[in-house]
Protein backbone atom coordinates (compact mmCIF):
# COMPACT_ATOMS: atom_id res chain seq x y z
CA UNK A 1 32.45 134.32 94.34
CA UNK A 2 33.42 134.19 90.47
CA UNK A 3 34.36 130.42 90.37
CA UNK A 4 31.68 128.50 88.89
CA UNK A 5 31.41 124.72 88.04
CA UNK A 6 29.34 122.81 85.25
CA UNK A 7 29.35 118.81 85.07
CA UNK A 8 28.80 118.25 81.29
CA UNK A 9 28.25 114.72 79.81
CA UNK A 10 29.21 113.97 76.27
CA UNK A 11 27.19 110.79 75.60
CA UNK A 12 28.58 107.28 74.92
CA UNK A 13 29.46 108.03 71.45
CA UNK A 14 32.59 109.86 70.43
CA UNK A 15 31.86 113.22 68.90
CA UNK A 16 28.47 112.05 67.87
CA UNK A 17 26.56 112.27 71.20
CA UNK A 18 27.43 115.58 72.87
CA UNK A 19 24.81 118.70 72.85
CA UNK A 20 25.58 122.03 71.59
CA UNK A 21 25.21 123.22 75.15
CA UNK A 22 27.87 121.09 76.81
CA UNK A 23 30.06 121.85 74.14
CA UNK A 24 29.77 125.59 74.55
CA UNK A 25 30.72 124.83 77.87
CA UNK A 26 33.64 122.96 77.20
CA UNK A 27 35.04 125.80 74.87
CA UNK A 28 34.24 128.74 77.41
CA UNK A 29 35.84 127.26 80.61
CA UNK A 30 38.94 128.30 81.68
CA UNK A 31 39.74 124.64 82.50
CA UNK A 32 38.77 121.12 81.69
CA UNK A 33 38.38 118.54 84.10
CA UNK A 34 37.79 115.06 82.28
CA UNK A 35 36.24 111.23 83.74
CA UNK A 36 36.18 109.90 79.99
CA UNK A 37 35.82 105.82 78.72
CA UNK A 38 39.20 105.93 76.86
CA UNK A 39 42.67 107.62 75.09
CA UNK A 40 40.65 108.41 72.08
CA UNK A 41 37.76 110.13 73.52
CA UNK A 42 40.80 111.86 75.82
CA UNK A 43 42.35 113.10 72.32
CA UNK A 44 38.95 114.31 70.50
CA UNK A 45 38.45 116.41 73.91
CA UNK A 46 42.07 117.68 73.81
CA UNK A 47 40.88 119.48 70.23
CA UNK A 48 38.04 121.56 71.88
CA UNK A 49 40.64 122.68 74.91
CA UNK A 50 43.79 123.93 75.68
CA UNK A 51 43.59 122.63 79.07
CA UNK A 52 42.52 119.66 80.22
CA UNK A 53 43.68 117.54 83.30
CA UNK A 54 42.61 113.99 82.97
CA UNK A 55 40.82 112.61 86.55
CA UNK A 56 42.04 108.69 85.46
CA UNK A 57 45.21 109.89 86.89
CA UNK A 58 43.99 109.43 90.51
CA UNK A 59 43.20 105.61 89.73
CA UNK A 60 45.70 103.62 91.04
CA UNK A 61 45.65 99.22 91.30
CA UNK A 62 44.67 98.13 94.72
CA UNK A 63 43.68 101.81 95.78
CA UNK A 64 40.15 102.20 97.27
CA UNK A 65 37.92 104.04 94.76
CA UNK A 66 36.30 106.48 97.64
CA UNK A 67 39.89 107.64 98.61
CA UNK A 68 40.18 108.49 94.42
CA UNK A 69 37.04 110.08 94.42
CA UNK A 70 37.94 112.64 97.06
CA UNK A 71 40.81 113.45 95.41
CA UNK A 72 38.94 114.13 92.32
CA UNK A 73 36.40 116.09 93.69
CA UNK A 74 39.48 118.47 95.73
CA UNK A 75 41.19 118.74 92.21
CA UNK A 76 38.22 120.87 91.07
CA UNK A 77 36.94 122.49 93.64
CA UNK A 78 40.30 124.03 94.20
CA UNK A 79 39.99 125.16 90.62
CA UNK A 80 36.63 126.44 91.44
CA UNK A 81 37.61 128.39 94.36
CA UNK A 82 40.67 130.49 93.03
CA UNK A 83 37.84 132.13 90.79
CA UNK A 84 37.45 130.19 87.54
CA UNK A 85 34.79 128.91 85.14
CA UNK A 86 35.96 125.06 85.60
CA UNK A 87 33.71 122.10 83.52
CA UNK A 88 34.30 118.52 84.44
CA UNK A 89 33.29 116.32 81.26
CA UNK A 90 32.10 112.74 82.26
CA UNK A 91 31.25 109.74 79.65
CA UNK A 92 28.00 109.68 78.96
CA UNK A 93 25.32 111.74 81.54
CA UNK A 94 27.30 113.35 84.07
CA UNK A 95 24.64 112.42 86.64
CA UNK A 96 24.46 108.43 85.89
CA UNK A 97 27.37 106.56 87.72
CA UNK A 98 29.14 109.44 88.27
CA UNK A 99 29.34 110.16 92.23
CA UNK A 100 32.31 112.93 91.74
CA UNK A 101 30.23 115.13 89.60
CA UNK A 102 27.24 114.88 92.30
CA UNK A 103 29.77 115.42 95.10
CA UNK A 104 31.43 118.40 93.61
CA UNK A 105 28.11 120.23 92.59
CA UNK A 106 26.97 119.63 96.26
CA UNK A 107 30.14 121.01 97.84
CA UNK A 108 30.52 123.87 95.47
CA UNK A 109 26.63 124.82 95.95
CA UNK A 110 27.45 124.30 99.83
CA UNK A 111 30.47 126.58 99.66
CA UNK A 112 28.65 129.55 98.08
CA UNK A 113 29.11 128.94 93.59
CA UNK A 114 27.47 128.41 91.03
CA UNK A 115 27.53 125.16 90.37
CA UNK A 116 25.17 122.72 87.62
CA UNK A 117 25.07 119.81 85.75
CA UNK A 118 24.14 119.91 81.93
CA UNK A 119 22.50 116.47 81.17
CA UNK A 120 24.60 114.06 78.38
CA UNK A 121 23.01 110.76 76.65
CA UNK A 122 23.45 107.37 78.73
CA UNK A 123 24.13 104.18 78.51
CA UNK A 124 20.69 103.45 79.55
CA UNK A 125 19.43 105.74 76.39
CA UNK A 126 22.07 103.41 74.09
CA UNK A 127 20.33 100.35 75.90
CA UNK A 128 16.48 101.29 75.18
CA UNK A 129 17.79 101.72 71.18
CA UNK A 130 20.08 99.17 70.49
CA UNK A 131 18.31 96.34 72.12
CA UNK A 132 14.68 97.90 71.24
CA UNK A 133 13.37 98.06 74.46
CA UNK A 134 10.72 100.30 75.54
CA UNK A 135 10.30 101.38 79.79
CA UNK A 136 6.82 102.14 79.80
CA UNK A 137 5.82 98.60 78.04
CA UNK A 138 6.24 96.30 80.93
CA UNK A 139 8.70 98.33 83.28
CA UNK A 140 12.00 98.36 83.90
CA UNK A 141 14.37 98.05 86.87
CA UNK A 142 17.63 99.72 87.24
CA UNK A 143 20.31 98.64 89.90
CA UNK A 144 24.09 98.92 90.25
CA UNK A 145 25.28 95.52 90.53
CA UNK A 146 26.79 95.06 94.01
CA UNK A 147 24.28 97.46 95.72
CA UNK A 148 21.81 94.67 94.28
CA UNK A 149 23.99 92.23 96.03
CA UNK A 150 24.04 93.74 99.59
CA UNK A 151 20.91 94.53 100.42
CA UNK A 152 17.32 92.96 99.88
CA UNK A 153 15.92 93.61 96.73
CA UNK A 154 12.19 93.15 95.75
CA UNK A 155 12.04 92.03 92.55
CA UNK A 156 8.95 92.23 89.75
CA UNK A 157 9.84 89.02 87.50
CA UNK A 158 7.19 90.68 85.47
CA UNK A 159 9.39 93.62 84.05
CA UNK A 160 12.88 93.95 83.06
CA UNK A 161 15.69 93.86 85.28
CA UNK A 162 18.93 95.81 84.31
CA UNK A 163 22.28 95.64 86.49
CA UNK A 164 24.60 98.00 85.80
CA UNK A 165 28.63 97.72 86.26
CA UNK A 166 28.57 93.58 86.48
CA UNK A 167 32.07 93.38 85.74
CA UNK A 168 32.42 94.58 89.41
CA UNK A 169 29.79 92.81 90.96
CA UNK A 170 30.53 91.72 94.98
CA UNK A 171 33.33 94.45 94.84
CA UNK A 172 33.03 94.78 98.69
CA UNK A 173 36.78 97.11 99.08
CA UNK A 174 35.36 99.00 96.05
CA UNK A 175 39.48 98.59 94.41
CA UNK A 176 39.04 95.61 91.96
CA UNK A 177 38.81 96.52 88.44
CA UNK A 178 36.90 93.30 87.48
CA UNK A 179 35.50 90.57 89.94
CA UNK A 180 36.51 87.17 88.96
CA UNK A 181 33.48 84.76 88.60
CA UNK A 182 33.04 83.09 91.98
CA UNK A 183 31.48 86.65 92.45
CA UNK A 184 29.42 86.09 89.65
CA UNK A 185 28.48 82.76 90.73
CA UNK A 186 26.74 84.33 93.79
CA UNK A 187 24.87 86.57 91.49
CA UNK A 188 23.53 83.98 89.32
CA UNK A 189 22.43 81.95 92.64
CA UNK A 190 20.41 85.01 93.58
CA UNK A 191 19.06 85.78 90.70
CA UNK A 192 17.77 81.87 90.51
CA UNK A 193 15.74 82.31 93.59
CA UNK A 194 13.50 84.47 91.01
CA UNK A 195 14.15 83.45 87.76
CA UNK A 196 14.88 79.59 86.05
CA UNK A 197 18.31 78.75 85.41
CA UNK A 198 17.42 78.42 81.61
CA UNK A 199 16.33 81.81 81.73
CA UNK A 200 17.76 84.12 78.76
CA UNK A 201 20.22 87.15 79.64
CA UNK A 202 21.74 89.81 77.97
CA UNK A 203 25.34 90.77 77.89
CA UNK A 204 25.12 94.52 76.53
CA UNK A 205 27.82 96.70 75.93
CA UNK A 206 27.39 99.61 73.71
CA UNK A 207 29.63 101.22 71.04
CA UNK A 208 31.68 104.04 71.55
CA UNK A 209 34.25 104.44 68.67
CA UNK A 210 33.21 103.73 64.84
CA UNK A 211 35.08 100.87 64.99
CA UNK A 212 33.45 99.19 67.94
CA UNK A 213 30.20 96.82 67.64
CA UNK A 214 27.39 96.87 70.29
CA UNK A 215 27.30 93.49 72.38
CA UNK A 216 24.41 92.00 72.32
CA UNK A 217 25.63 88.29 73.84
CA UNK A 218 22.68 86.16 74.73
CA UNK A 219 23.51 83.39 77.32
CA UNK A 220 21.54 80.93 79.98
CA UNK A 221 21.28 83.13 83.76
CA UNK A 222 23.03 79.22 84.39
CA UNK A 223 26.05 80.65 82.50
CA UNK A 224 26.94 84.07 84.13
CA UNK A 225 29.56 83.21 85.93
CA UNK A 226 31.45 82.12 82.94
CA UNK A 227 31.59 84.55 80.48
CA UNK A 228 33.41 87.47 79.81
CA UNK A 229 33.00 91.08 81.34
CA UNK A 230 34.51 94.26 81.58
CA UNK A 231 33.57 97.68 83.79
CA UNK A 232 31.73 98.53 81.06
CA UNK A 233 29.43 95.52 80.67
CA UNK A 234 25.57 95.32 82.04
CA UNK A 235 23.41 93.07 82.22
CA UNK A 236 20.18 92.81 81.30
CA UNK A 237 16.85 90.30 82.54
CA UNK A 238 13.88 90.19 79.96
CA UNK A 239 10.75 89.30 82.06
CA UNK A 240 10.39 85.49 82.95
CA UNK A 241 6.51 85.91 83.85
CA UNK A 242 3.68 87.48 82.25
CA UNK A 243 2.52 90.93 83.84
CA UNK A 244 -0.97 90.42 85.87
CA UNK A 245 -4.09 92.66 85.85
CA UNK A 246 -4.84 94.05 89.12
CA UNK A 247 -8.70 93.18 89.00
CA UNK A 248 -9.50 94.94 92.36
CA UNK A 249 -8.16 98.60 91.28
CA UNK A 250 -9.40 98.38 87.74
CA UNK A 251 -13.30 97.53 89.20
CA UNK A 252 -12.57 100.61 91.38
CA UNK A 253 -11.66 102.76 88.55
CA UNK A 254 -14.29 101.67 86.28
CA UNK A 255 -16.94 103.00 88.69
CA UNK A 256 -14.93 106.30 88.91
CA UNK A 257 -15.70 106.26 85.18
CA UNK A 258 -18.92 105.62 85.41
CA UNK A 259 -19.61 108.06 87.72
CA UNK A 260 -17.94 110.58 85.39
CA UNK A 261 -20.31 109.78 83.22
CA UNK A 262 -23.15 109.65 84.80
CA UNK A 263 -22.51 113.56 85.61
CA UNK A 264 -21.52 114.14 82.36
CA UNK A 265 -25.12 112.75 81.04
């Protein structure tokens, strides 16, 4: 079983954020698979291969996304089986968003080869920088926007609350591009039943060309479903309420400390 397959991520940032790892990969293979943000990125990747078959080819308008994701994943692991060293290169981390390189790992595993994912930077590691905000301060929440929509949520008002892929939110045929906001408007009214409708939000988009600027659009959760959003914007809930001491665990712990110690003594 020679055919192998590596899922590489090259970061958010053109040129700037891949590893020297993925990179080696890139060169070595025998052929590029690529799931990149735009033509540029497309062109910089044409300079490190000689072939390279772009995966945006199996979007289509109107076409449901799972049918284009089983295409993708075919594409490669046909590659994979007639016996070659085949890298797919996704935006960012190759394991964030990115269902086809998860699928064709599993399947190529499954079906007897080597097959790995070499980790890339995120959006979520552009996110913690660019809008200086630190996880292990108060927590942090992470949901895809639409999952977060479906199903019942528990949410801590307490920490921050990040939904990814908003420009699709409600996308129930999974074949819209961008939702228009009467989706959004049933976002907002969920999000109310937590937070007040004067609450601050963040629009966030990172950069991913030189001449790009991150977004960093602060609006009223009352004004969601008006403004502006593409695929690639998230969005982003400071805390509304203070985080609370748990009183009962911390008395347990402090006579677990004292008890320590006491033996100690």
């Amino acid at each position: 079983m020679s055919g192998s397959l590596v899922c590489v991520g090259i970061g958010m940032k053109l040129a700037a954020h891949i590893t020297p790892i993925c990179q080696s990969h890139i060169e070595n293979a025998d052929i590029v698979f690529s799931l990149l943000s735009c033509g540029i990125t497309e062109k910089w990747l044409e300079q490190k291969h000689h072939n390279i078959v772009n995966l945006q080819d199996y979007y289509a308008i109107g076409k449901p996304r799972n049918i284009t994701y089983k295409e993708m994943v075919s594409a490669i692991l046909t590659e994979v089986r007639s016996g070659k060293r085949v890298v797919a290169a996704f935006y960012g981390h190759p394991g964030v968003f990115a269902c086809v390189a998860h699928r064709a790992i599993k399947k190529a595993n499954d079906d007897g080869f080597n097959a790995f994912m070499e980790p890339g930077i995120s959006a979520a590691d552009c996110l913690f920088a660019e809008l200086a905000i630190d996880p292990g301060k108060v927590g942090i929440q992470h949901f895809e926007t639409s999952q977060f929509m479906f199903y019942k949520r528990v949410i801590d008002p307490s920490a921050y609350l990040v939904l990814w892929q908003l420009g699709m939110a409600g996308d129930r045929s999974l074949s819209k591009v961008v939702t228009d906001k009467r989706y959004r408007q049933v976002l907002m009214s969920l999000l109310c039943e937590t937070y007040p409708a004067d609450h601050e939000v963040i629009l966030y988009e990172t950069a991913t060309i030189p001449l790009e600027s991150v977004r960093n659009e602060r609006v009223a959760l009352s004004q969601l479903p008006f403004v502006e959003v593409s695929q690639q914007t998230t969005l982003v809930v400071p805390p509304s309420q203070k985080i609370e001491k748990n009183d009962l665990i911390l008395k347990q712990l402090a006579g677990i400390d004292k008890q320590y110690l006491q033996l100690v003594e």
